[in-house]
N, C-alpha and C. Protein backbone atom coordinates (compact mmCIF):
# COMPACT_ATOMS: atom_id res chain seq x y z
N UNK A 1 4.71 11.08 -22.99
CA UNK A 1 3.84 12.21 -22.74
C UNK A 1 2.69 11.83 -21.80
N UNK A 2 1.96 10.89 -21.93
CA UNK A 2 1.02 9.91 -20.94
C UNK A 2 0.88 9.97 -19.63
N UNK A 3 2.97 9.26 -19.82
CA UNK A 3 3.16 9.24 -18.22
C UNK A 3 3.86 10.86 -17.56
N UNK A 4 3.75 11.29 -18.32
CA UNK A 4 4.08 12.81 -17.81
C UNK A 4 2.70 13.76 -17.23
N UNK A 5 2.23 13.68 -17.93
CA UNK A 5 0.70 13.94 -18.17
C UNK A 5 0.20 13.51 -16.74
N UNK A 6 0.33 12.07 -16.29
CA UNK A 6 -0.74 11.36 -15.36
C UNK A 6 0.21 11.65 -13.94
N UNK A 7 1.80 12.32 -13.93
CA UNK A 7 2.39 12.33 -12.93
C UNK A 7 1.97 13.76 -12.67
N UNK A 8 1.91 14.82 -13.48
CA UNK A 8 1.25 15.92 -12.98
C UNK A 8 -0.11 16.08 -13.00
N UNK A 9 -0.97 15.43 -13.21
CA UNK A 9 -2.23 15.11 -13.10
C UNK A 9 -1.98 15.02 -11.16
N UNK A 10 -1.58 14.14 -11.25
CA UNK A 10 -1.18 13.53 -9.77
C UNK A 10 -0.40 14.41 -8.39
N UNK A 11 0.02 15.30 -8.58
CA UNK A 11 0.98 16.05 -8.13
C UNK A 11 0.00 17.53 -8.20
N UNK A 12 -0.80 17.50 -8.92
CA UNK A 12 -1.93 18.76 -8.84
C UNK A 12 -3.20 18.48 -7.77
N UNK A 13 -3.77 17.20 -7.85
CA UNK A 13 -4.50 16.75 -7.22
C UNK A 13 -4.32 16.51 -5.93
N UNK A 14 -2.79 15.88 -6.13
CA UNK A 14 -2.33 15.68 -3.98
C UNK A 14 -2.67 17.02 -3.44
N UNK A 15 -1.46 18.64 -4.14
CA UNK A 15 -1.66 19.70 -3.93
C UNK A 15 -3.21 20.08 -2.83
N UNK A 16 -4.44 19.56 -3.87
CA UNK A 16 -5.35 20.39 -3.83
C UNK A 16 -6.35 19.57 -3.04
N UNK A 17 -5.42 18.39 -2.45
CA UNK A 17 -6.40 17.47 -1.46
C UNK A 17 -5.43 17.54 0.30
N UNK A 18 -6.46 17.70 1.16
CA UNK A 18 -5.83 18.07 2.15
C UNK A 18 -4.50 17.14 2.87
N UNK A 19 -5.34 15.33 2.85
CA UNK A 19 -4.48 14.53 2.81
C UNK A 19 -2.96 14.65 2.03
N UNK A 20 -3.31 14.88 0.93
CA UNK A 20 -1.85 15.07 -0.18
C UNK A 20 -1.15 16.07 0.52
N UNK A 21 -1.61 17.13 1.10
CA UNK A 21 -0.80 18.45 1.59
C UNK A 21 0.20 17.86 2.64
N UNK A 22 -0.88 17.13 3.88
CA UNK A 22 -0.28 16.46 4.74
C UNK A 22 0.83 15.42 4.67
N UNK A 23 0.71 14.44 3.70
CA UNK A 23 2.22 13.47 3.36
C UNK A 23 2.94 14.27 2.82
N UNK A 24 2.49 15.15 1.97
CA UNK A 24 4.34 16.02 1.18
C UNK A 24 4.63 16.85 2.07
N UNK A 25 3.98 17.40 3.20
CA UNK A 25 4.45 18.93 3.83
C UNK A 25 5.42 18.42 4.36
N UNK A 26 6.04 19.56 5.43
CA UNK A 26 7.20 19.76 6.37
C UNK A 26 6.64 19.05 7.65
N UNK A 27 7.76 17.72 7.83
CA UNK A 27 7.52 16.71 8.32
C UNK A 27 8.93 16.52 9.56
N UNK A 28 8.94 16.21 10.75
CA UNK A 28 10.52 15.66 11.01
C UNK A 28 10.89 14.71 10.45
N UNK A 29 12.12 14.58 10.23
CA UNK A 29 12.73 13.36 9.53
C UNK A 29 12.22 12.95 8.35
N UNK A 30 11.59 14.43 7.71
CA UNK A 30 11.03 13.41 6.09
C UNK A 30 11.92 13.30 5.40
N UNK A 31 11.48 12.35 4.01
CA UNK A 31 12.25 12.22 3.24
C UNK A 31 11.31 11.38 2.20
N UNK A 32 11.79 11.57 0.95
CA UNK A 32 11.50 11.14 -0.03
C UNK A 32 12.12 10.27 -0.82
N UNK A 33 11.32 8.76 -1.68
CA UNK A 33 12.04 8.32 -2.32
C UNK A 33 13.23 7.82 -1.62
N UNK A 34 13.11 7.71 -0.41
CA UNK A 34 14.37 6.69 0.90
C UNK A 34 14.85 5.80 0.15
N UNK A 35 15.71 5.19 -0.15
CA UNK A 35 16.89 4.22 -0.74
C UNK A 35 17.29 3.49 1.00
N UNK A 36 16.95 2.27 0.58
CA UNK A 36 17.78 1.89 1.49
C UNK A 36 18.28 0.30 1.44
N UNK A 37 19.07 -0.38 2.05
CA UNK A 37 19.34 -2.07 1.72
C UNK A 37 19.63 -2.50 2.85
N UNK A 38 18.73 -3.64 3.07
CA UNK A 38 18.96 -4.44 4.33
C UNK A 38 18.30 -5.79 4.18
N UNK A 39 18.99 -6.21 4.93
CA UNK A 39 18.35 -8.09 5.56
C UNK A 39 17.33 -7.86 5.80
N UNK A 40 15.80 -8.35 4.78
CA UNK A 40 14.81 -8.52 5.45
C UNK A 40 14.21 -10.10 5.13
N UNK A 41 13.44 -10.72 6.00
CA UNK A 41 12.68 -11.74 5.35
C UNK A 41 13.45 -12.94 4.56
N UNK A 42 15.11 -12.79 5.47
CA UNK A 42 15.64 -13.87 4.94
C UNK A 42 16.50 -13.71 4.01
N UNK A 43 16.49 -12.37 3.18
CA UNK A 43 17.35 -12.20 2.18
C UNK A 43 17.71 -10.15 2.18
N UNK A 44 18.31 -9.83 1.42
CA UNK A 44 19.02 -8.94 0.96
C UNK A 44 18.35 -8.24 -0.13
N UNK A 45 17.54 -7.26 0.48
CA UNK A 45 16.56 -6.14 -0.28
C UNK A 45 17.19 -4.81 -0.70
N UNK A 46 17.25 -4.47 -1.79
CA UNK A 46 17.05 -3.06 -2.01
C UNK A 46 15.51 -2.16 -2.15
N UNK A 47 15.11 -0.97 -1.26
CA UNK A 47 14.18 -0.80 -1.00
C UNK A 47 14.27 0.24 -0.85
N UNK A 48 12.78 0.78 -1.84
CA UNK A 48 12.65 2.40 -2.28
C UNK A 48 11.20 2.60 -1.45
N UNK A 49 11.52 3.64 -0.50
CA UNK A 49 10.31 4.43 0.60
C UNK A 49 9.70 5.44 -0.17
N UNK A 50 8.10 5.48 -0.48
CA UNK A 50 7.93 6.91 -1.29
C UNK A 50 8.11 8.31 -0.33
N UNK A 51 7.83 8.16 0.50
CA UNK A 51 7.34 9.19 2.06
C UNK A 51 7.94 8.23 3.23
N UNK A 52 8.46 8.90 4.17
CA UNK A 52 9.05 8.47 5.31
C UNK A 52 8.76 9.78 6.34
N UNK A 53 8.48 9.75 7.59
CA UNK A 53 8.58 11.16 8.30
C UNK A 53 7.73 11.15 9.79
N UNK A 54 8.01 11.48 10.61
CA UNK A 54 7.64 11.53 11.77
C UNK A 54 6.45 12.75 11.75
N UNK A 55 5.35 12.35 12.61
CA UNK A 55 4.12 13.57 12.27
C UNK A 55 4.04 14.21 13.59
N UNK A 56 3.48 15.16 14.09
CA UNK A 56 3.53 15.97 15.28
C UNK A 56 3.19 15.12 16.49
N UNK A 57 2.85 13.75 16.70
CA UNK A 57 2.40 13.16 18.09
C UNK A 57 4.21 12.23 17.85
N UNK A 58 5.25 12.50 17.35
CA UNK A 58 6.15 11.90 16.96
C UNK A 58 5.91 10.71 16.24
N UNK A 59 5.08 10.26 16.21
CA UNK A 59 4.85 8.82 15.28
C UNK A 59 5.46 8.30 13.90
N UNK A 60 6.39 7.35 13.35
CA UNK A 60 7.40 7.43 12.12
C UNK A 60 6.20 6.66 11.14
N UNK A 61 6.00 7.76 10.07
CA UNK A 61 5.01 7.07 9.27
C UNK A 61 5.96 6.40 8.15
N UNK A 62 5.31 5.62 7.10
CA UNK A 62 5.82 4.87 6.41
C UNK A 62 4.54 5.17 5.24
N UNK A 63 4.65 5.79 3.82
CA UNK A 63 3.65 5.79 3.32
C UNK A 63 4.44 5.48 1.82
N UNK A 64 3.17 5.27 1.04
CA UNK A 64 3.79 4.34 -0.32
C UNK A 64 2.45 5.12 -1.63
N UNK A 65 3.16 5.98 -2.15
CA UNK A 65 1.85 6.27 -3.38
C UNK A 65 1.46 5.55 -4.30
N UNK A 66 -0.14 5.41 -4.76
CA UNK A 66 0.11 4.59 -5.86
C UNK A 66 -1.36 5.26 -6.52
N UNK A 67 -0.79 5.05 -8.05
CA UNK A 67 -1.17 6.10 -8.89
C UNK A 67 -2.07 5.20 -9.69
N UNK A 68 -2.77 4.20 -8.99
CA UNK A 68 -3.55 3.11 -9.75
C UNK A 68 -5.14 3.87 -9.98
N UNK A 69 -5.22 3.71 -11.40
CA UNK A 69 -6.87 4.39 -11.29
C UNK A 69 -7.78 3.02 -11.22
N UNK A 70 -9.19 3.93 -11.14
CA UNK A 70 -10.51 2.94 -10.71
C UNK A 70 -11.45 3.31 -11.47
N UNK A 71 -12.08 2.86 -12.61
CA UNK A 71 -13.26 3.15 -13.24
C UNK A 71 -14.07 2.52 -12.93
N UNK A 72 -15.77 3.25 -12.61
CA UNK A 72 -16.93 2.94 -12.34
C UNK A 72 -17.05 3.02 -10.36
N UNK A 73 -18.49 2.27 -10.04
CA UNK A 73 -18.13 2.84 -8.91
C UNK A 73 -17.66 2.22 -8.07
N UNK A 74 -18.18 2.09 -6.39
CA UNK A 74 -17.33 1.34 -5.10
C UNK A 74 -15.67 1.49 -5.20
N UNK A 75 -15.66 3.00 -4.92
CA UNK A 75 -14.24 3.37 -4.89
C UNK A 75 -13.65 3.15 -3.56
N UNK A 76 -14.42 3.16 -2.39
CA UNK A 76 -14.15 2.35 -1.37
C UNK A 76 -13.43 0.92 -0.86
N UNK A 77 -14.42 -0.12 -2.29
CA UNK A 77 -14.20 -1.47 -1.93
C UNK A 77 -12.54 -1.60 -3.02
N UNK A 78 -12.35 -0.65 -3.86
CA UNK A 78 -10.96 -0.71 -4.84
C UNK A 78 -10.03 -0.57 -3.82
N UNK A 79 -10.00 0.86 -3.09
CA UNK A 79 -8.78 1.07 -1.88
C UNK A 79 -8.65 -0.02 -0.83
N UNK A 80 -9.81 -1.10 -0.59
CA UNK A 80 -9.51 -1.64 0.53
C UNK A 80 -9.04 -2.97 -0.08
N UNK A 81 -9.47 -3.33 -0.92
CA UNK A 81 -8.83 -4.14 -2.05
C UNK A 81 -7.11 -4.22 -2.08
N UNK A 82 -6.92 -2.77 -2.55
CA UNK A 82 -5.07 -2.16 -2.95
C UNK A 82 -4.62 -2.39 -1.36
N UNK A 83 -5.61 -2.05 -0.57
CA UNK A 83 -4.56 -2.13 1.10
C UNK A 83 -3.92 -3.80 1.10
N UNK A 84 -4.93 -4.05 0.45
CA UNK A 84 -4.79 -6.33 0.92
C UNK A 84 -3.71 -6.14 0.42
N UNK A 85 -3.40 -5.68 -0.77
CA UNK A 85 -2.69 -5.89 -2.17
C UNK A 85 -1.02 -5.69 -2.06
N UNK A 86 -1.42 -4.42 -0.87
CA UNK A 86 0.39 -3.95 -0.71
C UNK A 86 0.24 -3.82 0.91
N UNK A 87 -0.05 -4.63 1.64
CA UNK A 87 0.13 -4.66 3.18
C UNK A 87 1.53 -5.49 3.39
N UNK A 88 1.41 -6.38 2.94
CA UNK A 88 2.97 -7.22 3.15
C UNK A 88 4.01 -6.19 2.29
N UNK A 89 3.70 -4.95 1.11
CA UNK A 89 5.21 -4.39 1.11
C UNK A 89 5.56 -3.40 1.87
N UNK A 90 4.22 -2.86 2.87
CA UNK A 90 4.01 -1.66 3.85
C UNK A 90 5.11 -2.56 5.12
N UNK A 91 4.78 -3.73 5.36
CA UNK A 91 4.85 -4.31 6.19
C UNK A 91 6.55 -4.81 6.05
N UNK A 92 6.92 -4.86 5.26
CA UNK A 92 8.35 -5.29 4.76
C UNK A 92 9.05 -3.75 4.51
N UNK A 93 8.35 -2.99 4.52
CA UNK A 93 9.51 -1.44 4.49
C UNK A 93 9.44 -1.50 6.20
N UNK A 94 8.56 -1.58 6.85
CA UNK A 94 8.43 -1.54 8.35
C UNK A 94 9.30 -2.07 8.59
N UNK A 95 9.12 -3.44 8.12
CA UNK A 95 10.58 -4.52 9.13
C UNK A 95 11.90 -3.93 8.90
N UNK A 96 12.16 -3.77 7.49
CA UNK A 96 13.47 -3.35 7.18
C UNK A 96 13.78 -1.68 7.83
N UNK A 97 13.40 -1.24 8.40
CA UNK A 97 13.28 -0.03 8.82
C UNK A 97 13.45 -0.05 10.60
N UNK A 98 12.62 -0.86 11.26
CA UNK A 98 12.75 -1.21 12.55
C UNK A 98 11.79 -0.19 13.44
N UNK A 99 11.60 1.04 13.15
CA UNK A 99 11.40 1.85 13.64
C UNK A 99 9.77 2.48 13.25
N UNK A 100 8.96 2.13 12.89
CA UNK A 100 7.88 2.22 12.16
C UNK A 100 6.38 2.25 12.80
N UNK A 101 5.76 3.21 12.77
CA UNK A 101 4.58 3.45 14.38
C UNK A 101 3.43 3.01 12.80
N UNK A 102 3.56 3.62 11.82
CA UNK A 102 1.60 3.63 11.07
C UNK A 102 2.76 3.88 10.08
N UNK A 103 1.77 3.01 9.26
CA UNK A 103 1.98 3.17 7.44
C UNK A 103 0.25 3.40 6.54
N UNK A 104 0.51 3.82 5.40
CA UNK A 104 -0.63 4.54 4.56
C UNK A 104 -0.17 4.33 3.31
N UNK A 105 -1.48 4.01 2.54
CA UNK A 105 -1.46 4.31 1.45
C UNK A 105 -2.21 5.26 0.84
N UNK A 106 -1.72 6.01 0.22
CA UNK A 106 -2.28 7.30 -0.40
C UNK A 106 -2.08 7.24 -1.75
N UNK A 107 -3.43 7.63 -2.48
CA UNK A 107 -3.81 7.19 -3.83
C UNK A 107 -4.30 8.80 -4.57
N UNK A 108 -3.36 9.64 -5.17
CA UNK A 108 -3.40 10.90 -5.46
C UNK A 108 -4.67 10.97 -6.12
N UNK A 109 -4.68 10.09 -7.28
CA UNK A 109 -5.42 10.52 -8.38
C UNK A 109 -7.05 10.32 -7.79
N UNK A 110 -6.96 9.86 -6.84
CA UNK A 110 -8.60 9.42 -5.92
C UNK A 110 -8.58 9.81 -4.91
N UNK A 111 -8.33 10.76 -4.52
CA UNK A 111 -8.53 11.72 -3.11
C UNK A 111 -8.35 10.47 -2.29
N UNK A 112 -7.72 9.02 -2.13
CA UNK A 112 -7.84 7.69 -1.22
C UNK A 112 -6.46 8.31 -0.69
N UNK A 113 -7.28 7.12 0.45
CA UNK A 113 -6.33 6.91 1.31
C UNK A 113 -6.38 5.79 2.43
N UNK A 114 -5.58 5.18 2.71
CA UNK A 114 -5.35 3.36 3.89
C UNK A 114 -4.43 3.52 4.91
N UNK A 115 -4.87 3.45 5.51
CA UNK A 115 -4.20 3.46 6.65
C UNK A 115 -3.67 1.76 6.61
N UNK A 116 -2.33 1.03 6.53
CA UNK A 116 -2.29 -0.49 6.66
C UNK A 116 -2.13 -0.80 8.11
């Protein structure tokens, strides 16, 4: 119930934040939840994309949600923190992908957002 609870918690909030509108809307080539397997980094990955999609200057974004909360304040120095944190897996959907202009991280439950 928790995690039900904190996924529509999450899914109300993207809704009602402009950023959130922008990664879920009508995108070229979006897609969700991408599945994909390839040679990266030496070995043989299976690899789940949250957001994938080309934005109106054509650019193929690469974005990854994460539903990590932050209590108290410097909600700033937490997101730039999480960018350190998941730049090498932004960076490893890129490689395995080939095709990859800007990746983001977008953090529902905190109106955040990283550009990696």
């Amino acid at each position: 119930d928790a995690a039900v609870g904190r996924v529509l918690t999450a899914l109300r909030q993207a809704l009602a934040d402009p950023r959130g509108r922008w990664v879920l809307g009508p995108h070229p080539e979006a897609a969700a939840e991408f599945r994909l397997t390839a040679h990266v980094d030496g070995a043989v990955r299976r690899l789940v994309v949250d957001r994938l999609f080309r934005d109106g200057d054509g650019a193929r974004w690469v974005v990854d949600y994460k539903t990590s909360a932050h209590q108290g304040a410097d909600v700033d120095a937490f997101l730039d923190r999480e960018r350190a944190r998941y730049a090498e897996q932004l960076a490893r959907y890129a490689r395995a992908l080939g095709d990859v202009d800007r990746r983001g991280l977008y953090f529902p439950l905190l109106a955040g957002w990283r550009e990696a």
